[in-house]
Structures are given as C-alpha cells and as structure tokens.
PDB file of N, CA and C in Angstrom:
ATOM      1  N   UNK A   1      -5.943  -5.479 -19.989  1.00  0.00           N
ATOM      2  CA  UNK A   1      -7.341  -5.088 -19.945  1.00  0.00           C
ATOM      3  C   UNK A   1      -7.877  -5.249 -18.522  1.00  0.00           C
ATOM      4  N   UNK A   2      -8.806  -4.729 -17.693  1.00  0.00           N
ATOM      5  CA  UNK A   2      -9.293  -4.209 -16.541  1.00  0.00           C
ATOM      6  C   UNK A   2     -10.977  -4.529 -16.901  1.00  0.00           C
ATOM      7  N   UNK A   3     -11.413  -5.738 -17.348  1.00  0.00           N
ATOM      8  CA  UNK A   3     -12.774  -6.365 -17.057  1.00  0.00           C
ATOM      9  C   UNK A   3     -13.352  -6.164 -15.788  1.00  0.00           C
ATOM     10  N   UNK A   4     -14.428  -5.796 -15.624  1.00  0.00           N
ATOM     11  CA  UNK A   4     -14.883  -6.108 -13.770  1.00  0.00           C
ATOM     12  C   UNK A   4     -16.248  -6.819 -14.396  1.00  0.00           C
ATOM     13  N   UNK A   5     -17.030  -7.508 -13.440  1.00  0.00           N
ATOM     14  CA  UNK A   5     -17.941  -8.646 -12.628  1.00  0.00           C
ATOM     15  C   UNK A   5     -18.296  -7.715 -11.775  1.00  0.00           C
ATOM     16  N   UNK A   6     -20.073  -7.104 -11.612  1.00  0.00           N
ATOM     17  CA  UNK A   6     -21.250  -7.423 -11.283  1.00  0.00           C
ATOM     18  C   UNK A   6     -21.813  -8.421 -10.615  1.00  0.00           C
ATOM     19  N   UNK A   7     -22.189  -8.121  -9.240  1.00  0.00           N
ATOM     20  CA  UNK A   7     -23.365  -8.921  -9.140  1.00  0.00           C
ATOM     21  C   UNK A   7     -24.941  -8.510  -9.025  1.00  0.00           C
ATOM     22  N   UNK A   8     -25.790  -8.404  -9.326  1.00  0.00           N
ATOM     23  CA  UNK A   8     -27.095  -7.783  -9.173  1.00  0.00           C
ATOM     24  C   UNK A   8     -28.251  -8.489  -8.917  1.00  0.00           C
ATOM     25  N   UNK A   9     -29.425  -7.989  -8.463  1.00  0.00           N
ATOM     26  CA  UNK A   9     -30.565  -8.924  -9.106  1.00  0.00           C
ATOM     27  C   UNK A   9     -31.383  -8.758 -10.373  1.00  0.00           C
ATOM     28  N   UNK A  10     -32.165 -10.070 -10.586  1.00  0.00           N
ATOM     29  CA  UNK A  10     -32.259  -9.919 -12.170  1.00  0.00           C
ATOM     30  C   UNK A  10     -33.069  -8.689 -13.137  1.00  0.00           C
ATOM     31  N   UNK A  11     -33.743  -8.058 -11.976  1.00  0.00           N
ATOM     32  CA  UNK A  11     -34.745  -7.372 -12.342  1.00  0.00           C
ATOM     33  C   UNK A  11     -33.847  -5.940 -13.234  1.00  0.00           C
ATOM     34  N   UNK A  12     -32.778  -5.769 -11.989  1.00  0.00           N
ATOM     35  CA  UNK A  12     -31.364  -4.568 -12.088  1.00  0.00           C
ATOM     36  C   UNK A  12     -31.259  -4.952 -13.312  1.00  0.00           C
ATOM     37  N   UNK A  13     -30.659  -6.376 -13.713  1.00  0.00           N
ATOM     38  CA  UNK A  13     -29.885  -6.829 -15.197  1.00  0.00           C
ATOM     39  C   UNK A  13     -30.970  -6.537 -15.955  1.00  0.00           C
ATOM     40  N   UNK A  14     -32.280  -6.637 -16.122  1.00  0.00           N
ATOM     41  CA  UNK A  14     -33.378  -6.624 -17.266  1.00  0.00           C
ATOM     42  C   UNK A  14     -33.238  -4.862 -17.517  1.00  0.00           C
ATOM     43  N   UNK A  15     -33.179  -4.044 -16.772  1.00  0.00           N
ATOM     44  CA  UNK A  15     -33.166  -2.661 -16.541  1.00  0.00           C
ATOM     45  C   UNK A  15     -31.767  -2.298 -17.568  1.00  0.00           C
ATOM     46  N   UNK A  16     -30.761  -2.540 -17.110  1.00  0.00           N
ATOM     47  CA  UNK A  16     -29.697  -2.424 -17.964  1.00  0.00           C
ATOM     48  C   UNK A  16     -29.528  -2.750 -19.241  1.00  0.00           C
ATOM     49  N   UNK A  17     -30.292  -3.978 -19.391  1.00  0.00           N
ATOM     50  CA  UNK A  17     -30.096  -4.502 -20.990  1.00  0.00           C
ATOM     51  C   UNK A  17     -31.417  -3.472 -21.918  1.00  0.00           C
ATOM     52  N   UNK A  18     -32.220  -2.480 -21.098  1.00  0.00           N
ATOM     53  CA  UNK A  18     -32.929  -1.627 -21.543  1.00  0.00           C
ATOM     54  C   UNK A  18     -34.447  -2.787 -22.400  1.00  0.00           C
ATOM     55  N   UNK A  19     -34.203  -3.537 -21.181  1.00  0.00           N
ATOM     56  CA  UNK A  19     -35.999  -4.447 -21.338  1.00  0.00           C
ATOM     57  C   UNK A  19     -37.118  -4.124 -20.959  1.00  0.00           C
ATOM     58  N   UNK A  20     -37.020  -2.974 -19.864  1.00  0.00           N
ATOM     59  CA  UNK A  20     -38.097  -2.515 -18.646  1.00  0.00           C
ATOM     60  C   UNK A  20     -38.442  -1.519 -19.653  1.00  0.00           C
ATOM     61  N   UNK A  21     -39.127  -1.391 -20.549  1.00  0.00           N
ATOM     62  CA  UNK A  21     -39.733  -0.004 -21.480  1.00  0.00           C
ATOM     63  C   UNK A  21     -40.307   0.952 -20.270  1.00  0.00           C
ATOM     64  N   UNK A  22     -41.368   0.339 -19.286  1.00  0.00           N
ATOM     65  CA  UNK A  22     -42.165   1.090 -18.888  1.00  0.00           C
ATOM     66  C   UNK A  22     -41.458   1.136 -17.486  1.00  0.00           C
ATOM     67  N   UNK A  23     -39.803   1.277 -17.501  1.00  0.00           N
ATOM     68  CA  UNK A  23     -39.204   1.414 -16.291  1.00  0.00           C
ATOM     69  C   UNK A  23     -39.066   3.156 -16.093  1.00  0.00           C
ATOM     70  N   UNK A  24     -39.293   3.835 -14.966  1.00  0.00           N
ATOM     71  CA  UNK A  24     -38.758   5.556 -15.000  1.00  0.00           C
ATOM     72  C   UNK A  24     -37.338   5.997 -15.350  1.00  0.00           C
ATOM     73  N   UNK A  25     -36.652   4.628 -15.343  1.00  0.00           N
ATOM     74  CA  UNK A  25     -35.615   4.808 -15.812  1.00  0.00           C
ATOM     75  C   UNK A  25     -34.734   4.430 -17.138  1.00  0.00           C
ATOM     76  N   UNK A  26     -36.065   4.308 -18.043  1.00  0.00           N
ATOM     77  CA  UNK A  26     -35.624   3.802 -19.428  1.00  0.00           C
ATOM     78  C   UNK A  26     -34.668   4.754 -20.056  1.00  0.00           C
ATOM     79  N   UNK A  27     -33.913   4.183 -20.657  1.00  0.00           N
ATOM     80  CA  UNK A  27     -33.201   5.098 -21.573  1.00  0.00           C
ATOM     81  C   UNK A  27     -33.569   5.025 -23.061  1.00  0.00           C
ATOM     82  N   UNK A  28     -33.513   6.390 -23.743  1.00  0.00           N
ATOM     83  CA  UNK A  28     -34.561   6.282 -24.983  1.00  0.00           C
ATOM     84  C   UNK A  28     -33.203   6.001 -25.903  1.00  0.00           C
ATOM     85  N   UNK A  29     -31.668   6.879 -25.304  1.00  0.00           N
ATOM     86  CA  UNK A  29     -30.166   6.284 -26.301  1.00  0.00           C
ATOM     87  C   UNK A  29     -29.867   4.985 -26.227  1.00  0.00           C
ATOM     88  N   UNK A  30     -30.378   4.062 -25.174  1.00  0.00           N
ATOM     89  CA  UNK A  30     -29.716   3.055 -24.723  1.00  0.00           C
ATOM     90  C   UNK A  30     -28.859   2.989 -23.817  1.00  0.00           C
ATOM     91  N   UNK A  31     -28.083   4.423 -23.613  1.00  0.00           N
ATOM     92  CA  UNK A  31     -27.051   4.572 -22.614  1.00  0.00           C
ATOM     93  C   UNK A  31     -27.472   4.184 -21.051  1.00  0.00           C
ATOM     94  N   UNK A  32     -26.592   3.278 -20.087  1.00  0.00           N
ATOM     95  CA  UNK A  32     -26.832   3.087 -18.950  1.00  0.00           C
ATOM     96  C   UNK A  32     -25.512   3.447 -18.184  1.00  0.00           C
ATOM     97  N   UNK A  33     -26.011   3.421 -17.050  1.00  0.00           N
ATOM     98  CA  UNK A  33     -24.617   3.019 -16.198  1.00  0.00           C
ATOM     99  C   UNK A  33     -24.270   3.021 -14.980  1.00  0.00           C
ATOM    100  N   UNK A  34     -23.538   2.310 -14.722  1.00  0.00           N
ATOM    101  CA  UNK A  34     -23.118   1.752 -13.149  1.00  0.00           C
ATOM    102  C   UNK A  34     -22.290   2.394 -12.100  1.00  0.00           C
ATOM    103  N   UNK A  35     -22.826   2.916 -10.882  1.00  0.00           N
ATOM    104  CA  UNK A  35     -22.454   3.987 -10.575  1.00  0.00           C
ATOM    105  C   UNK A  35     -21.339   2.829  -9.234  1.00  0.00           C
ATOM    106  N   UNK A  36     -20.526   3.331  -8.987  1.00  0.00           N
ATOM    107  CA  UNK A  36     -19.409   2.375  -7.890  1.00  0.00           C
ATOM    108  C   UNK A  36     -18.797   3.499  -7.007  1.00  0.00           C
ATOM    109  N   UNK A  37     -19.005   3.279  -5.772  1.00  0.00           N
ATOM    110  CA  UNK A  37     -18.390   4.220  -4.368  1.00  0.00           C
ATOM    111  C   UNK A  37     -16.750   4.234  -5.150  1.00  0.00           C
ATOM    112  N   UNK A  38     -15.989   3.350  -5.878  1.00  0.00           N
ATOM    113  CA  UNK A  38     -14.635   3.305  -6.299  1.00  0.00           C
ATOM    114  C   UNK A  38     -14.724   3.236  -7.375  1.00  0.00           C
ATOM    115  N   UNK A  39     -14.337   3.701  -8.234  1.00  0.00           N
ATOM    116  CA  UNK A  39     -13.923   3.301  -9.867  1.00  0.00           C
ATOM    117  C   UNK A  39     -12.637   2.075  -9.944  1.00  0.00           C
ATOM    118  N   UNK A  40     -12.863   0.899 -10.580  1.00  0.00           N
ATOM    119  CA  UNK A  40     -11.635   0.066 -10.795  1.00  0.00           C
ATOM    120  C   UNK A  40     -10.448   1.010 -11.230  1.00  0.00           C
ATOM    121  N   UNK A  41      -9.684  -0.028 -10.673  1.00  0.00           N
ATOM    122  CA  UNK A  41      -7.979   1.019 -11.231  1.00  0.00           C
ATOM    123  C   UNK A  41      -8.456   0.575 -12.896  1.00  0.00           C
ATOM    124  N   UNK A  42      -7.493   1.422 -13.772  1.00  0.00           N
ATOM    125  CA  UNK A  42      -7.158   1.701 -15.238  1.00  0.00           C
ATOM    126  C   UNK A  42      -7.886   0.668 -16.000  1.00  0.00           C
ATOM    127  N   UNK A  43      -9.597   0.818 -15.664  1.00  0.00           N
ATOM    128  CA  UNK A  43     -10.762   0.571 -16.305  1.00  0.00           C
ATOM    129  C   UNK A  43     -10.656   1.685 -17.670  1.00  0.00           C
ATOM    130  N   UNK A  44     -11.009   1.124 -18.901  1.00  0.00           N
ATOM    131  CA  UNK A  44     -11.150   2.079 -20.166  1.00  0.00           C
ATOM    132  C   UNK A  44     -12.118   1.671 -20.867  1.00  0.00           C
ATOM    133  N   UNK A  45     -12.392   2.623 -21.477  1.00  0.00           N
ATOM    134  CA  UNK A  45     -13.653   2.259 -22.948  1.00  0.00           C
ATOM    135  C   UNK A  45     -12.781   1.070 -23.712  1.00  0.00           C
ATOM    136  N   UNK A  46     -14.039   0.420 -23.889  1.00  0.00           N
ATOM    137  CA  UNK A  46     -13.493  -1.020 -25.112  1.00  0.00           C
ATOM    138  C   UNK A  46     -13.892  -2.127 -24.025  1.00  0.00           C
ATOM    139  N   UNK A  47     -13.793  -2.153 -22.858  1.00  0.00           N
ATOM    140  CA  UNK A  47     -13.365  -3.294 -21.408  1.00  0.00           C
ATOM    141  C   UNK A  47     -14.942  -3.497 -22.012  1.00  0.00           C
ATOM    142  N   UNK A  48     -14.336  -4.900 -20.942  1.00  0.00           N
ATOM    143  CA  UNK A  48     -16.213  -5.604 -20.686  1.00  0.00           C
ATOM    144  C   UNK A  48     -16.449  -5.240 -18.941  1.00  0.00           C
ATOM    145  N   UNK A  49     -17.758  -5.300 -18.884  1.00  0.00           N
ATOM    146  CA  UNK A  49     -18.365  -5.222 -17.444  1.00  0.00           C
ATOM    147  C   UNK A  49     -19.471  -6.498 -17.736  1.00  0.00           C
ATOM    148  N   UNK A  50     -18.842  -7.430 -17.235  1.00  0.00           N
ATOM    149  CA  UNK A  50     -19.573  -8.600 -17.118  1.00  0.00           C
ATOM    150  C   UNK A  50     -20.783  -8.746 -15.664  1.00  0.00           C
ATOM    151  N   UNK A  51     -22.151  -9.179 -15.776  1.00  0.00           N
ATOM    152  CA  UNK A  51     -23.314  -9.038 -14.918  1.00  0.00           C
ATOM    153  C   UNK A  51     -23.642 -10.229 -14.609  1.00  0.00           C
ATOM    154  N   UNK A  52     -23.169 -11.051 -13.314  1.00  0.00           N
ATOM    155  CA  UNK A  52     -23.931 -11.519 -12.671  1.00  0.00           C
ATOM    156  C   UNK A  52     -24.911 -11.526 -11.510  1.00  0.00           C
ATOM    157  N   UNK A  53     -25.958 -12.666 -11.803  1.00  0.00           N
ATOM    158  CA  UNK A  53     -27.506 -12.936 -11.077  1.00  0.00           C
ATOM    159  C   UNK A  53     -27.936 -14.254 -11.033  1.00  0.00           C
ATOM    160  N   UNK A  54     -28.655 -14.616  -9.885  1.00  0.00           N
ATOM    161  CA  UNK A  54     -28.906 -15.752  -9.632  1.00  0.00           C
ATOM    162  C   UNK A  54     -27.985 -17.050  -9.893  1.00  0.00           C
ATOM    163  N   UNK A  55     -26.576 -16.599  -9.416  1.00  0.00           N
ATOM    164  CA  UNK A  55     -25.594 -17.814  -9.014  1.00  0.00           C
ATOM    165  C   UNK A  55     -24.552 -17.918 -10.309  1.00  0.00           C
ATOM    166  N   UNK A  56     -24.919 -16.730 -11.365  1.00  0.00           N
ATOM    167  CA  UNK A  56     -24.439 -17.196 -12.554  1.00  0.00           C
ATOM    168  C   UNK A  56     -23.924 -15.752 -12.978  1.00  0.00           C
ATOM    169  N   UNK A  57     -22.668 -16.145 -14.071  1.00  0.00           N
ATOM    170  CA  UNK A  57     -22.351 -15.043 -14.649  1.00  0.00           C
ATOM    171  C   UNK A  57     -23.028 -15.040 -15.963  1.00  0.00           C
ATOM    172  N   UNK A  58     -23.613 -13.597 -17.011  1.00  0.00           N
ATOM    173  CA  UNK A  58     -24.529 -14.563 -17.491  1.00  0.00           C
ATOM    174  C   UNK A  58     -23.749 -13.701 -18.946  1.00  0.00           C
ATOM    175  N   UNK A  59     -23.686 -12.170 -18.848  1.00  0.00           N
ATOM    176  CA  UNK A  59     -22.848 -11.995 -20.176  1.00  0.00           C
ATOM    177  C   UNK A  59     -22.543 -10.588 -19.620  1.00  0.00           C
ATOM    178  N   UNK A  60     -22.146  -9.720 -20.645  1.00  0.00           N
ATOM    179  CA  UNK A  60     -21.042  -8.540 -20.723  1.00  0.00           C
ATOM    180  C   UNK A  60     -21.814  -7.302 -21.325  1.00  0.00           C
ATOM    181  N   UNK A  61     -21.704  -5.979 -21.689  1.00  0.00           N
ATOM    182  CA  UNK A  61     -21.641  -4.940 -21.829  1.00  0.00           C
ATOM    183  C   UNK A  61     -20.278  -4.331 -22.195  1.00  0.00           C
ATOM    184  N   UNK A  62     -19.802  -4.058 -23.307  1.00  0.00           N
ATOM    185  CA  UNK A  62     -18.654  -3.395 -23.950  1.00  0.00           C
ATOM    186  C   UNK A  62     -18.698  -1.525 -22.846  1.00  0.00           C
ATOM    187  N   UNK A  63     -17.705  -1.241 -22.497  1.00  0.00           N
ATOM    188  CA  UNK A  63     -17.649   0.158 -21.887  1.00  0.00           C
ATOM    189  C   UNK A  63     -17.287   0.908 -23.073  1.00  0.00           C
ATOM    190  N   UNK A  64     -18.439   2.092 -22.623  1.00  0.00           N
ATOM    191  CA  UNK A  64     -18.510   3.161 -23.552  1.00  0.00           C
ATOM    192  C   UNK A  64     -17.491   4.018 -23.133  1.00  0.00           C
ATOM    193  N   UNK A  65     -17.680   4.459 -22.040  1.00  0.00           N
ATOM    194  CA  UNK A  65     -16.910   5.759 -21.384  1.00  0.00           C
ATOM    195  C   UNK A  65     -17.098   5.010 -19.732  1.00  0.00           C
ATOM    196  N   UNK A  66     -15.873   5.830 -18.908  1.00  0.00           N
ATOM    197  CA  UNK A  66     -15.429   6.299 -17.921  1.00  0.00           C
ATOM    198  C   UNK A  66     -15.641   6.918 -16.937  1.00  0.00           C
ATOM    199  N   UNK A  67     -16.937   7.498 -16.095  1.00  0.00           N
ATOM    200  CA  UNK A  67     -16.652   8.596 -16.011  1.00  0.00           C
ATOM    201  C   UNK A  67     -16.517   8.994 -14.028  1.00  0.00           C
ATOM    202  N   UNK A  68     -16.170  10.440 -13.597  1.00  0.00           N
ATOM    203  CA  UNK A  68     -15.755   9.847 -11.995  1.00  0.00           C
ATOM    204  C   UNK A  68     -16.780  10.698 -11.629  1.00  0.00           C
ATOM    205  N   UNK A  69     -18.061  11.030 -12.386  1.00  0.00           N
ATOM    206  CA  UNK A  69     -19.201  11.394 -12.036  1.00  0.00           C
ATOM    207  C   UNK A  69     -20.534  10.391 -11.588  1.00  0.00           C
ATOM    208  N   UNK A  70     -20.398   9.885 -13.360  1.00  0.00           N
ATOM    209  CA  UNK A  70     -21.856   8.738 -13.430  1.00  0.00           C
ATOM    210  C   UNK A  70     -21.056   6.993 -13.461  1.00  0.00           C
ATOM    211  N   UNK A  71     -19.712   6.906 -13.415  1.00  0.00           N
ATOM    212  CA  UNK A  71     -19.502   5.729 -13.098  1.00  0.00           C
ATOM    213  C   UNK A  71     -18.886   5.201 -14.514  1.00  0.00           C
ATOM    214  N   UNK A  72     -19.635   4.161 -14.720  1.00  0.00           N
ATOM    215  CA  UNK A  72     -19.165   3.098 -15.903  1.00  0.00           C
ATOM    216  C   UNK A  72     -20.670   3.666 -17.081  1.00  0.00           C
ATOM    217  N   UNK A  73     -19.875   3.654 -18.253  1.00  0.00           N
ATOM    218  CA  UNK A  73     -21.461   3.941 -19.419  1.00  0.00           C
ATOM    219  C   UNK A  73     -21.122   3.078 -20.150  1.00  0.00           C
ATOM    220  N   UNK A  74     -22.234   2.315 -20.195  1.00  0.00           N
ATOM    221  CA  UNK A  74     -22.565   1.416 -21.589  1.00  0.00           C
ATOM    222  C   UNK A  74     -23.973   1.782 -22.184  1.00  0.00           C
ATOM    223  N   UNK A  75     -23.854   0.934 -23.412  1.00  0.00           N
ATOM    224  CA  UNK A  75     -25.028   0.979 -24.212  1.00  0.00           C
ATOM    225  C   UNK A  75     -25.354  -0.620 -24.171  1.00  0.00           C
ATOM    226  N   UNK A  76     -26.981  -0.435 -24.183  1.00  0.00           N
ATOM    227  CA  UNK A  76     -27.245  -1.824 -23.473  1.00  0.00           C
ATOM    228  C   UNK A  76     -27.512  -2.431 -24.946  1.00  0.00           C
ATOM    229  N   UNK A  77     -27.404  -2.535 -25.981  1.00  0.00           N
ATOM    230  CA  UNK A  77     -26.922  -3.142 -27.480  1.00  0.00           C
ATOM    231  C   UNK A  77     -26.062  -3.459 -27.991  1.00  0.00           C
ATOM    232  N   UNK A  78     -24.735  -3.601 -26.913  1.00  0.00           N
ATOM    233  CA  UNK A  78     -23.598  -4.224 -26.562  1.00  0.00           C
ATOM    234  C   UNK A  78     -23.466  -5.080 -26.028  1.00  0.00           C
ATOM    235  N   UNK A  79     -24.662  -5.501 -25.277  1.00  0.00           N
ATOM    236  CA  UNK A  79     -25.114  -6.901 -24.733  1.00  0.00           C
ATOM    237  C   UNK A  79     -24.556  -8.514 -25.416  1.00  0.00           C
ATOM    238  N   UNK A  80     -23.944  -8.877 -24.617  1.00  0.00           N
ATOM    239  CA  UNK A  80     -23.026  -9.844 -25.416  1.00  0.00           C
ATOM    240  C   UNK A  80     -23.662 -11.280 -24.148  1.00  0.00           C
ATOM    241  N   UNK A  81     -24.600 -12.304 -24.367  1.00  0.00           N
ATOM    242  CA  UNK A  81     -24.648 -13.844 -24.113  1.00  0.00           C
ATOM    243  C   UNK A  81     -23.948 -14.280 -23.532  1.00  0.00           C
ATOM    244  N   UNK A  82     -23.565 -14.874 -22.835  1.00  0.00           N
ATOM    245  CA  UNK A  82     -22.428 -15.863 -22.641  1.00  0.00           C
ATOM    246  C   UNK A  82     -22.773 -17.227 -21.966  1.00  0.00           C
ATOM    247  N   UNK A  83     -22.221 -18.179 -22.477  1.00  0.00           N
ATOM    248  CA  UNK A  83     -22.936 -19.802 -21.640  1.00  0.00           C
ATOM    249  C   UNK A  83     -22.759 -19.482 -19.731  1.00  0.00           C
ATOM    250  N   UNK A  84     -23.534 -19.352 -19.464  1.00  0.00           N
ATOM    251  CA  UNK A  84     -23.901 -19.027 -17.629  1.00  0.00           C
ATOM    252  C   UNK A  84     -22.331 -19.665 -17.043  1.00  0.00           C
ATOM    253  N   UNK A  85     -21.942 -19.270 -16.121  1.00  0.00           N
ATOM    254  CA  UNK A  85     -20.740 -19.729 -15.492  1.00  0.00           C
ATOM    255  C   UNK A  85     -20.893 -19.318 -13.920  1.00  0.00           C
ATOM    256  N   UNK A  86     -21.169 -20.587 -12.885  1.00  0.00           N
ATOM    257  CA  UNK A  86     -21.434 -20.121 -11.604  1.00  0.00           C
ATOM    258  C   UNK A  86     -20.368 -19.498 -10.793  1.00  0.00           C
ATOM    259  N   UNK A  87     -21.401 -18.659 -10.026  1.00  0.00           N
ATOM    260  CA  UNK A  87     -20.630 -17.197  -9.306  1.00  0.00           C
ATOM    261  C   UNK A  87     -21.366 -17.658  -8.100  1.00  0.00           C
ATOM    262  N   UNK A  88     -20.826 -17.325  -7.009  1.00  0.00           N
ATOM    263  CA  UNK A  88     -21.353 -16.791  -5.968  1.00  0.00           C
ATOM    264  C   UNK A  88     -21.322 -15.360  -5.413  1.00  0.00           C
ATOM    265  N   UNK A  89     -22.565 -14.768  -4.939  1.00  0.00           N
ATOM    266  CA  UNK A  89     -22.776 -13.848  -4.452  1.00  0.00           C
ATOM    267  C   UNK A  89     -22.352 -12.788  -4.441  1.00  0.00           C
ATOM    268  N   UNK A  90     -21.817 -11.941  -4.688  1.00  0.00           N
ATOM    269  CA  UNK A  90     -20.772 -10.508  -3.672  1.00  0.00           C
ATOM    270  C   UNK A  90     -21.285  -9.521  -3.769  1.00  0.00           C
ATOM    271  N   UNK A  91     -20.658  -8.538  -3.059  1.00  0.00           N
ATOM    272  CA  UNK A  91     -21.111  -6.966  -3.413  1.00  0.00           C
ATOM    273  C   UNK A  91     -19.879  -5.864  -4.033  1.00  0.00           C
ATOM    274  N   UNK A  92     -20.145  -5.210  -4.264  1.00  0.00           N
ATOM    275  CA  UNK A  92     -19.628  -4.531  -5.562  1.00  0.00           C
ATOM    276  C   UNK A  92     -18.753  -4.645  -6.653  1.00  0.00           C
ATOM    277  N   UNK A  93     -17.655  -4.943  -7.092  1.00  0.00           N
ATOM    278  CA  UNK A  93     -17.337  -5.670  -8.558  1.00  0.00           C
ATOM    279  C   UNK A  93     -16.047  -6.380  -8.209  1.00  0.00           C
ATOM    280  N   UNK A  94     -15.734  -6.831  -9.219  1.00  0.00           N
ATOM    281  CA  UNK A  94     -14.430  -7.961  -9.447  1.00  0.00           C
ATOM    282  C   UNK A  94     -13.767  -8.050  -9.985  1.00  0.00           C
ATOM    283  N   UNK A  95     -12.395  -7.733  -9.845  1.00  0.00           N
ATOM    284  CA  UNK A  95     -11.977  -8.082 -11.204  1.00  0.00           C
ATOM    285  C   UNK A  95     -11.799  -9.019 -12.168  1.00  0.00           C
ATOM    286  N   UNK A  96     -12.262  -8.804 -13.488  1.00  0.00           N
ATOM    287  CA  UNK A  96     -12.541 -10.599 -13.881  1.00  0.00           C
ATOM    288  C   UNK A  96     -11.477 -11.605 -14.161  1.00  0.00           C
ATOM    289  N   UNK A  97     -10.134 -10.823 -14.250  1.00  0.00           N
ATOM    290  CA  UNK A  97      -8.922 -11.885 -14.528  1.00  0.00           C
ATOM    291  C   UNK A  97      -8.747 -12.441 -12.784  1.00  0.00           C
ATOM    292  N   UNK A  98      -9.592 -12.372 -12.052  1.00  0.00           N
ATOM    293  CA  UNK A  98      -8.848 -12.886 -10.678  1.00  0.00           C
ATOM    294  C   UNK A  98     -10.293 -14.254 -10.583  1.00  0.00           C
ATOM    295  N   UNK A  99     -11.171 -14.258 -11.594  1.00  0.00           N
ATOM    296  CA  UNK A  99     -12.523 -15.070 -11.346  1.00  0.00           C
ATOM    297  C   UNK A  99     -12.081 -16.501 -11.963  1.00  0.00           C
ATOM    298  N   UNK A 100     -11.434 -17.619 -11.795  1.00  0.00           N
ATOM    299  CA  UNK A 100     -10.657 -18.157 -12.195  1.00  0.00           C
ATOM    300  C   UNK A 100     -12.005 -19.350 -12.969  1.00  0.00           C
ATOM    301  N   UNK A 101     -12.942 -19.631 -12.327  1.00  0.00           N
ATOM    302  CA  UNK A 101     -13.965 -19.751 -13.231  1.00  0.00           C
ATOM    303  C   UNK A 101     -14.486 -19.047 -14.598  1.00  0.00           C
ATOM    304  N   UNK A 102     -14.122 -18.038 -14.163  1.00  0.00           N
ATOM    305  CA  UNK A 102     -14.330 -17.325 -15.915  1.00  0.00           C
ATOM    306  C   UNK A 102     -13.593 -17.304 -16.845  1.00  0.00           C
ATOM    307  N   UNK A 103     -11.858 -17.424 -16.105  1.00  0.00           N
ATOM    308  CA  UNK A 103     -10.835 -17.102 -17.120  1.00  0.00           C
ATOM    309  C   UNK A 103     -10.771 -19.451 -17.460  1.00  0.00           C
ATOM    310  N   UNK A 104     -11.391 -20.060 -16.818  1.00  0.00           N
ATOM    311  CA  UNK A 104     -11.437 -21.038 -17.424  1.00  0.00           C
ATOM    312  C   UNK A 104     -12.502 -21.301 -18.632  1.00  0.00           C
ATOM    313  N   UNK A 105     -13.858 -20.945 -18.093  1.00  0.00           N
ATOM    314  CA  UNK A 105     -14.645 -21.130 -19.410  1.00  0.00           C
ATOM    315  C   UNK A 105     -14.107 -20.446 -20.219  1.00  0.00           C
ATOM    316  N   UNK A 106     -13.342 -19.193 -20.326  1.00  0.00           N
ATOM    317  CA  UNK A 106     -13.178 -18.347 -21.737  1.00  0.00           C
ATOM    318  C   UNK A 106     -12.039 -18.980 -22.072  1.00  0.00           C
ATOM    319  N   UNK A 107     -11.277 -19.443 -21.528  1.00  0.00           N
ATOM    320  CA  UNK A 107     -10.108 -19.956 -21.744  1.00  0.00           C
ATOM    321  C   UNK A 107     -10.589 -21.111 -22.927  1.00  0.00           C
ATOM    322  N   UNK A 108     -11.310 -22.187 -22.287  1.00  0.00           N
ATOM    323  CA  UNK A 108     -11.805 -23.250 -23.153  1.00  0.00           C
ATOM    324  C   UNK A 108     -12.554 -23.066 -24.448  1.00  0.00           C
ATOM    325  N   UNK A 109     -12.767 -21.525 -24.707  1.00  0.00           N
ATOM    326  CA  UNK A 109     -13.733 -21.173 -26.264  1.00  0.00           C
ATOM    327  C   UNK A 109     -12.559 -20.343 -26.756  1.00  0.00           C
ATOM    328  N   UNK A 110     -11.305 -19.768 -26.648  1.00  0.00           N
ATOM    329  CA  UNK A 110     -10.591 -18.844 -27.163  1.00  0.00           C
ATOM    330  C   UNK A 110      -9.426 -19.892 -28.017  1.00  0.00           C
TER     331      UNK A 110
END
C-alpha cells in the first residue's frame, strides 16, 4: 500500500473535511482533492492520505480515485480521527511507511 502524509494549515484541513459551508469552494458531493506537481508512485483508490497541521498528524481520508489531472479525490466522510502523532513541518507529501512515528503509533493499536 502507497499511504502519503500532508502537511497543511488548519484552515486547508477544515476545507477538506468539507466544514467551511460558506467556503467558494464547498463541495455540495463531498468530493475534494489534492492537487501535487508529482503524483506518488503506485498510489490507488482504497490508500489513506493522512493530513497533518500544527505539529501533528491528526487523521486520514480513504482515496477515491487517482487522477493525473485533479490529483488525489477523496470524499471528506471518509474522514477517519486518529490520536495526534507529532510531525514536523514539510512541504509536499510523504510517504507514510517511511514516517517511523506513525508506523509506531499504528503499530502499537494493530
């Protein structure tokens, strides 16, 4: 599996999880998505795209589709919690089996 890690600010993450009603960019399907100068190698529908903000990883988005137009599509009712796990900073994504902080907290609930 081909997970990637987000980093954003929180306002971006509230937008995605489709909280901003009165954003211009609401979506009325729920559908969002993340547009990347690169597409991860052999990223597929089913993967998570995990979103971190403010120092923390905080939860996931199931991938809908693929695409090498609009990027990554999710539906933001796929929104999946997760107990916060600190991140620092970066810019554009990660892969999450290399975040060795993450593959430990998940490690410790699986």
């Amino acid at each position: 599996m081909t997970d990637i890690i987000i980093y954003t600010m929180p306002e971006t993450l509230l937008h995605k999880q489709g909280k901003l009603k009165d954003d211009d960019d609401y979506s009325e399907t729920g559908d969002y998505y993340w547009e990347l100068s690169r597409l991860p190698k052999d990223i597929n529908e089913g993967e998570k795209i995990y979103f971190a903000t403010k120092g923390f990883i905080r939860g996931y988005f199931i991938i809908k589709e693929v695409s090498d137009y609009e990027g990554i599509i999710f539906n933001c009712s796929s929104w999946k919690d997760i107990t916060p796990i600190p991140c620092t900073h970066f810019q554009g994504f990660k892969y999450a089996n290399k975040v060795k902080e993450l593959l430990k907290t998940l490690g410790e609930k699986q």
